[in-house]
Each structure stands twice: as C-alpha cells, then as structure tokens.
C-alpha atoms as a PDB file:
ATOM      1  CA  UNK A   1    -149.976  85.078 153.264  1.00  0.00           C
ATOM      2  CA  UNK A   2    -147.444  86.950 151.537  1.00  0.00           C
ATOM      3  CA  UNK A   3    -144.492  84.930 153.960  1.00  0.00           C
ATOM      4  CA  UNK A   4    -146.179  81.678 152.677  1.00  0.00           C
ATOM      5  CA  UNK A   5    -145.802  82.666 148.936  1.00  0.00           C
ATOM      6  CA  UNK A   6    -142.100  83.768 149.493  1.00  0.00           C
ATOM      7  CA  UNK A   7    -141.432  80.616 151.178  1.00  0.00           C
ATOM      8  CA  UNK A   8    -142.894  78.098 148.136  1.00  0.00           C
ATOM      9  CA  UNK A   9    -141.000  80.751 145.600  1.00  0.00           C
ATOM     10  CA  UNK A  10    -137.493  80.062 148.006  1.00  0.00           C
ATOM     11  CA  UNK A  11    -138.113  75.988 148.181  1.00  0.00           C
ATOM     12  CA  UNK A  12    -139.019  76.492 144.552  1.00  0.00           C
ATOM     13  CA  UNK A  13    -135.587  78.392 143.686  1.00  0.00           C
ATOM     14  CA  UNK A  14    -133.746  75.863 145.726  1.00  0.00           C
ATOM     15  CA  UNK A  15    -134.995  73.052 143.892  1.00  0.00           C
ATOM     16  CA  UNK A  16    -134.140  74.469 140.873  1.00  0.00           C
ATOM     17  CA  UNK A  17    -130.801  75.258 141.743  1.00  0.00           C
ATOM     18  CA  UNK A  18    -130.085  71.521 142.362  1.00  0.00           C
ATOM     19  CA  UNK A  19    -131.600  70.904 139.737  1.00  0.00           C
ATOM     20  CA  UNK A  20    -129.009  72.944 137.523  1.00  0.00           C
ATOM     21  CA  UNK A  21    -126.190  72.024 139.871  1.00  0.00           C
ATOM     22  CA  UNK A  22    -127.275  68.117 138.267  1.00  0.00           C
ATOM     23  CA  UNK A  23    -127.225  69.425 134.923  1.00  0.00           C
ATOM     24  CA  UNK A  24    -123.844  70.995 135.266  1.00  0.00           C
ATOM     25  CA  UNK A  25    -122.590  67.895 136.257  1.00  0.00           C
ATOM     26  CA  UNK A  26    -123.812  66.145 133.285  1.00  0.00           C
ATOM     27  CA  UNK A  27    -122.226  68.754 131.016  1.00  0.00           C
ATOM     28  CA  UNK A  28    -118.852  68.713 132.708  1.00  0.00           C
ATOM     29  CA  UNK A  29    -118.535  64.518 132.211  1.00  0.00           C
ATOM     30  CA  UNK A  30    -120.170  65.373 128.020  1.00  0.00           C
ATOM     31  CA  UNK A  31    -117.159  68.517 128.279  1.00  0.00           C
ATOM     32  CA  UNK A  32    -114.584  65.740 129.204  1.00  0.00           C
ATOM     33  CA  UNK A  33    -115.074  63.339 127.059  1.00  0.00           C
ATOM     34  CA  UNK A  34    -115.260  65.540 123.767  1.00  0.00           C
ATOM     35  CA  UNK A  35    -111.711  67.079 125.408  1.00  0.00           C
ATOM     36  CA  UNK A  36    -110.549  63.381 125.702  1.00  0.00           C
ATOM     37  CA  UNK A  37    -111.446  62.942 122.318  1.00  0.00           C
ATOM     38  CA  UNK A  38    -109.604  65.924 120.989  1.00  0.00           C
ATOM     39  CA  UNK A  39    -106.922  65.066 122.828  1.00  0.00           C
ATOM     40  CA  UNK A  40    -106.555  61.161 121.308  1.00  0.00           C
ATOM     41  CA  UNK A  41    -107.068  63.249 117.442  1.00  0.00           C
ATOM     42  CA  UNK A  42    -104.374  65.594 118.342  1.00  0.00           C
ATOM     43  CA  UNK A  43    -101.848  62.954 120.030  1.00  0.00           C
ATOM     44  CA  UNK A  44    -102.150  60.876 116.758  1.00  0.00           C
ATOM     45  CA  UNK A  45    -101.679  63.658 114.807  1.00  0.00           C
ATOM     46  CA  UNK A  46     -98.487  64.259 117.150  1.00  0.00           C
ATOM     47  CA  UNK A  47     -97.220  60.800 116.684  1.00  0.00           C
ATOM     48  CA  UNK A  48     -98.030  60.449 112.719  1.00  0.00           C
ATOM     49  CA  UNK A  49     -96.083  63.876 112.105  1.00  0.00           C
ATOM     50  CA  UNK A  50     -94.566  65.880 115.132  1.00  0.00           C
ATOM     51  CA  UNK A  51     -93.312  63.045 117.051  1.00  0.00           C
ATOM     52  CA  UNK A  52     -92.793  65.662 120.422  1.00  0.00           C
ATOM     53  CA  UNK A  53     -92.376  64.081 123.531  1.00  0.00           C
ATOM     54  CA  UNK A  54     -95.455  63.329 125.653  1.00  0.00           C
ATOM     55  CA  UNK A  55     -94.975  65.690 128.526  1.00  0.00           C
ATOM     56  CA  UNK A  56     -94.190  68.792 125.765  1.00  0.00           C
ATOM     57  CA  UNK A  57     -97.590  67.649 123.618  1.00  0.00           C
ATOM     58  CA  UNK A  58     -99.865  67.915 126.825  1.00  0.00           C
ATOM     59  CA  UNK A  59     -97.957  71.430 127.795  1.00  0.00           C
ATOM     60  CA  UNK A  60     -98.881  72.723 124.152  1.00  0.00           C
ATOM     61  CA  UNK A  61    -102.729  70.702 124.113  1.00  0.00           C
ATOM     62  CA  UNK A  62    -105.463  73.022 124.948  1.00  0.00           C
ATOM     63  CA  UNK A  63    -107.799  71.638 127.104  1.00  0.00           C
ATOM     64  CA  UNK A  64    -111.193  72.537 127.603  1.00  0.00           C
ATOM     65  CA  UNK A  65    -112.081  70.512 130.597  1.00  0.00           C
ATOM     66  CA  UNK A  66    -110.448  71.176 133.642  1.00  0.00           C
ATOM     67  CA  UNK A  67    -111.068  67.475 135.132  1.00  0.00           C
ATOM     68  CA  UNK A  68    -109.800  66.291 132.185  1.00  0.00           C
ATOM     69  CA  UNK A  69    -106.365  68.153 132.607  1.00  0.00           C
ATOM     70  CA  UNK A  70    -105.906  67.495 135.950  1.00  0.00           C
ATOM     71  CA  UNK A  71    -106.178  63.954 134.981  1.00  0.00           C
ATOM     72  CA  UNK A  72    -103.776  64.048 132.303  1.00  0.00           C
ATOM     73  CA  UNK A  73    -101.043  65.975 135.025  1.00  0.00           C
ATOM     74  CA  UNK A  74    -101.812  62.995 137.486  1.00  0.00           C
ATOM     75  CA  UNK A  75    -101.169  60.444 134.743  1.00  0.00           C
ATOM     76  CA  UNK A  76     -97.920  62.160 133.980  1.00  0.00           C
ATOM     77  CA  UNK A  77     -96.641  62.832 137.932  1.00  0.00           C
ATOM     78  CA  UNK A  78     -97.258  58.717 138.217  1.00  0.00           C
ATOM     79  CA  UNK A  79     -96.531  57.683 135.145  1.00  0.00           C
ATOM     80  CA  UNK A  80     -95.968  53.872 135.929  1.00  0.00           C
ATOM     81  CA  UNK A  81     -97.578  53.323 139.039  1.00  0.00           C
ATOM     82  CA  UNK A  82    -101.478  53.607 140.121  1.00  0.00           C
ATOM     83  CA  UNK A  83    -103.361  57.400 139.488  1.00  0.00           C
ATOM     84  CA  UNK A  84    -106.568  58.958 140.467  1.00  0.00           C
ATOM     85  CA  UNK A  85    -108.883  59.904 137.939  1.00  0.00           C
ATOM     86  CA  UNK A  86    -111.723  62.802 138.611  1.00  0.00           C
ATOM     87  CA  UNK A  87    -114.654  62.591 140.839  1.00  0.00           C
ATOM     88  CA  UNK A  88    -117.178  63.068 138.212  1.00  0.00           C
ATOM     89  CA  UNK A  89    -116.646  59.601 136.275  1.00  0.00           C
ATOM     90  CA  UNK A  90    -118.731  56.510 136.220  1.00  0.00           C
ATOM     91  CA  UNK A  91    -116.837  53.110 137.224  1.00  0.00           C
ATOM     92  CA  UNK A  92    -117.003  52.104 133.587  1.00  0.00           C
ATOM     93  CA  UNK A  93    -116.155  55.844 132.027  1.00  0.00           C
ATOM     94  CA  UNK A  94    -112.941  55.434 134.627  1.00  0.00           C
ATOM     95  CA  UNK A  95    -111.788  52.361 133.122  1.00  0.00           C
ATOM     96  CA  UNK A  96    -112.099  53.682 129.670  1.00  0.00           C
ATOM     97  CA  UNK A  97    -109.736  56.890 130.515  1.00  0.00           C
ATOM     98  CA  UNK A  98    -107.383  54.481 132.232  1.00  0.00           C
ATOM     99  CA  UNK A  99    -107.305  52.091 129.083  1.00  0.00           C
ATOM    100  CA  UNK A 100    -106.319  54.984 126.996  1.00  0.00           C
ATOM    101  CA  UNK A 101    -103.412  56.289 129.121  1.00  0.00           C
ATOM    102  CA  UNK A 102    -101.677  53.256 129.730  1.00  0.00           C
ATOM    103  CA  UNK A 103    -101.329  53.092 125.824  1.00  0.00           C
ATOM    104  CA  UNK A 104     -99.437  56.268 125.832  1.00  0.00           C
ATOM    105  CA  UNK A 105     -96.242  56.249 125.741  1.00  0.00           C
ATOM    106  CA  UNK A 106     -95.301  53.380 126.471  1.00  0.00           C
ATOM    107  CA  UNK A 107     -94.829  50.985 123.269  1.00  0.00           C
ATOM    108  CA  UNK A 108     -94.323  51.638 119.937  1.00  0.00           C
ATOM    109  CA  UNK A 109     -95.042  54.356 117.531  1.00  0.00           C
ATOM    110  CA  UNK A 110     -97.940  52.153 115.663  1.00  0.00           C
ATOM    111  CA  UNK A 111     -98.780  50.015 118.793  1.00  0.00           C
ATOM    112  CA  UNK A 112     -99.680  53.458 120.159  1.00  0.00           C
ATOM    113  CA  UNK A 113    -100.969  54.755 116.768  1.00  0.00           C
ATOM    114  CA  UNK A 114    -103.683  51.645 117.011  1.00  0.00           C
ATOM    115  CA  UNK A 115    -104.434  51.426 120.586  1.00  0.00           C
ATOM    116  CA  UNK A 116    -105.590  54.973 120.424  1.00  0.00           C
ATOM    117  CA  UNK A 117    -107.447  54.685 117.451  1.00  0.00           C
ATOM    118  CA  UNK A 118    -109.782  51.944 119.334  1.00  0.00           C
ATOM    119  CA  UNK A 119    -109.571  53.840 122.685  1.00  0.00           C
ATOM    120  CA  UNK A 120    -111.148  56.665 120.270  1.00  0.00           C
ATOM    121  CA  UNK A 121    -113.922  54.364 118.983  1.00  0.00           C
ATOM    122  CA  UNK A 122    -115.079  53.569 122.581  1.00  0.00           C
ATOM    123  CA  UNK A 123    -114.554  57.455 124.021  1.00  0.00           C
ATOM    124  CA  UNK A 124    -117.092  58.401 120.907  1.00  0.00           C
ATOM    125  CA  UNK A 125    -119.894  55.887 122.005  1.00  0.00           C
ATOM    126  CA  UNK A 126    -119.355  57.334 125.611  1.00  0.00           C
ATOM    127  CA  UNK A 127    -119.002  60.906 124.777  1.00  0.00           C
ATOM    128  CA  UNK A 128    -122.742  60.106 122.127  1.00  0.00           C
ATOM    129  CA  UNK A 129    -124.502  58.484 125.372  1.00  0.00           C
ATOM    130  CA  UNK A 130    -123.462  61.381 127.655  1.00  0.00           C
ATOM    131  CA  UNK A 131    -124.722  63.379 125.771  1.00  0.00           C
ATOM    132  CA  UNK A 132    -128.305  62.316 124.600  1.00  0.00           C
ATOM    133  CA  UNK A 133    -128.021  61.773 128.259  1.00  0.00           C
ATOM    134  CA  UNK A 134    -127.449  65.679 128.938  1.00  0.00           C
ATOM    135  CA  UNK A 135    -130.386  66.904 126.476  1.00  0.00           C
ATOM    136  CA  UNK A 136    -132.696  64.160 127.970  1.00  0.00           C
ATOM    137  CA  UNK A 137    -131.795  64.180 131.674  1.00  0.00           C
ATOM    138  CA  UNK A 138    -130.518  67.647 132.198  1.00  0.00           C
ATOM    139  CA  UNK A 139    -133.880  69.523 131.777  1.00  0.00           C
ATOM    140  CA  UNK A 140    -135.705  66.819 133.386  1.00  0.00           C
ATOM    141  CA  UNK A 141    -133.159  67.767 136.414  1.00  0.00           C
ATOM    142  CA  UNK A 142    -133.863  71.512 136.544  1.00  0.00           C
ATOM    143  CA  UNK A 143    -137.799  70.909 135.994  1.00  0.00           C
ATOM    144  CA  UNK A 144    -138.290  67.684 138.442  1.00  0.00           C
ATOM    145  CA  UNK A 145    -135.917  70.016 141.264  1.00  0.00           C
ATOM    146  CA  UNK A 146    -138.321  73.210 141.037  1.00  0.00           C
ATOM    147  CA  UNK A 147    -141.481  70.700 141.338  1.00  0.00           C
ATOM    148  CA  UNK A 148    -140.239  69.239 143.918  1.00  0.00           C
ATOM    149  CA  UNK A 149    -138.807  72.349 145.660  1.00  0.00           C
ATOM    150  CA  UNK A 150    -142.494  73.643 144.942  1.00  0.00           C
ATOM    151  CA  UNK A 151    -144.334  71.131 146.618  1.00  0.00           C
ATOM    152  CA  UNK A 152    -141.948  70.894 149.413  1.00  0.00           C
ATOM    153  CA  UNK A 153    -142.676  74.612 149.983  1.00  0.00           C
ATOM    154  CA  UNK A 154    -146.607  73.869 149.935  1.00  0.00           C
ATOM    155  CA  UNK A 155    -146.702  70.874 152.246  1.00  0.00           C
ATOM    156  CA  UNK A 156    -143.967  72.743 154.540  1.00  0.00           C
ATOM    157  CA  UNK A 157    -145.779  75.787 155.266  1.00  0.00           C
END
C-alpha cells in the first residue's frame, strides 16, 4: 500500500515538474522580450546622444536574457547575411526580432531613430500578451501537470 502511495506522489512530482519546466519557458520568451525592449530604449538613447558604434553599445548593454544575447552576438557575427534566432520564439515573435535588427545599423541616424521606435510599439504588444499569457497559462501548467501526473499514478498502479 505504502509502494502504491509513493508511486502516485512520484507521477504526481513528475507532472509537476513539467509542469514548471512549461512555465519556465513562458517566463524566459516574457524575460526576452522586456530585454528586447530595453535594449531598443537604450539603443535610441545611444543614437539620440552617445552615437557609439553598434558592436561597442551591445558590449556595454546589460542583458538580462541570455537567448536574447546570444541573438544579438549572432546578428552581429552575420551581420548582412541570414541568422538564427533562439529556439524559444513563435514564427511570428521571430519575425518581429528580425524586423528590428535589420533596422540597425544600417541607414540613417533618424531612419534608424523611427524604425525602432515602431519596432518598439509592436515588441510592447508582444512582450503585454506574453505575459497575461505567463500569469494565465503558467499556473494552469504546473496545476494541469500534477493532475495529470496524479491520475496517471492512480490508473498505473
């Protein structure tokens, strides 16, 4: 009897654990898109006043996603041809990031200035979405994982 009850508790805990591992995901894609935004406030800024050189603005940014940094590397190694973005994206969320870095860099001062300001508009209605998404979904994910690790523990043994 005891084995049985340790059993349902395990399925339980491993239900839950995917459950979190889903949750987690959810926060890293919310994590990237508030960097992303940071990043377009700061590069403005950098433009407007600074003026430093792309690849010595992303060396000083401080970025609080690593997806998101990794990204921004990639973007720089290849500046002009095609890049990968991270693993974690949506189709849509990918074209969004790619929109904003081919505006970088590459044209004028207030071409740039005006590109990222409506990059910025769209990254805020994606970063909003992710994450009522995150407060919605992500503790449906961690309760529906140890229900269903539960009753897969019950029927199982």
């Amino acid at each position: 009897m005891i084995i049985k009850i340790i059993f349902v508790l395990l399925f339980g805990t491993a239900g839950a654990y995917v459950g979190i591992l889903l949750k987690k995901r959810l926060d890293r894609r919310k994590i990237y898109f508030s960097n992303a935004l940071a990043f377009c406030e700061s590069f403005k800024h950098n433009l407007t006043y600074t003026q430093n050189k792309l690849k010595d603005f992303v060396d000083e940014f401080n970025f609080s996603s690593a997806e998101y940094k990794v990204d921004v590397e990639n973007f720089l190694k290849n500046f002009n041809t095609e890049f990968t973005l991270s693993n974690i994206l949506s189709q849509e969320e990918k074209e969004e990031i790619k929109k904003l870095f081919s505006s970088l860099g590459k044209v004028d001062v207030q071409t740039q200035l005006t590109l990222i300001e409506e990059r910025k508009t769209a990254l805020k209605n994606i970063s909003e979405k992710l994450k009522e998404k995150s407060e919605k979904d992500g503790k449906l994910f961690v309760k529906l994982g140890l229900l269903i690790g539960l009753c897969a523990g019950v029927l199982l043994v």
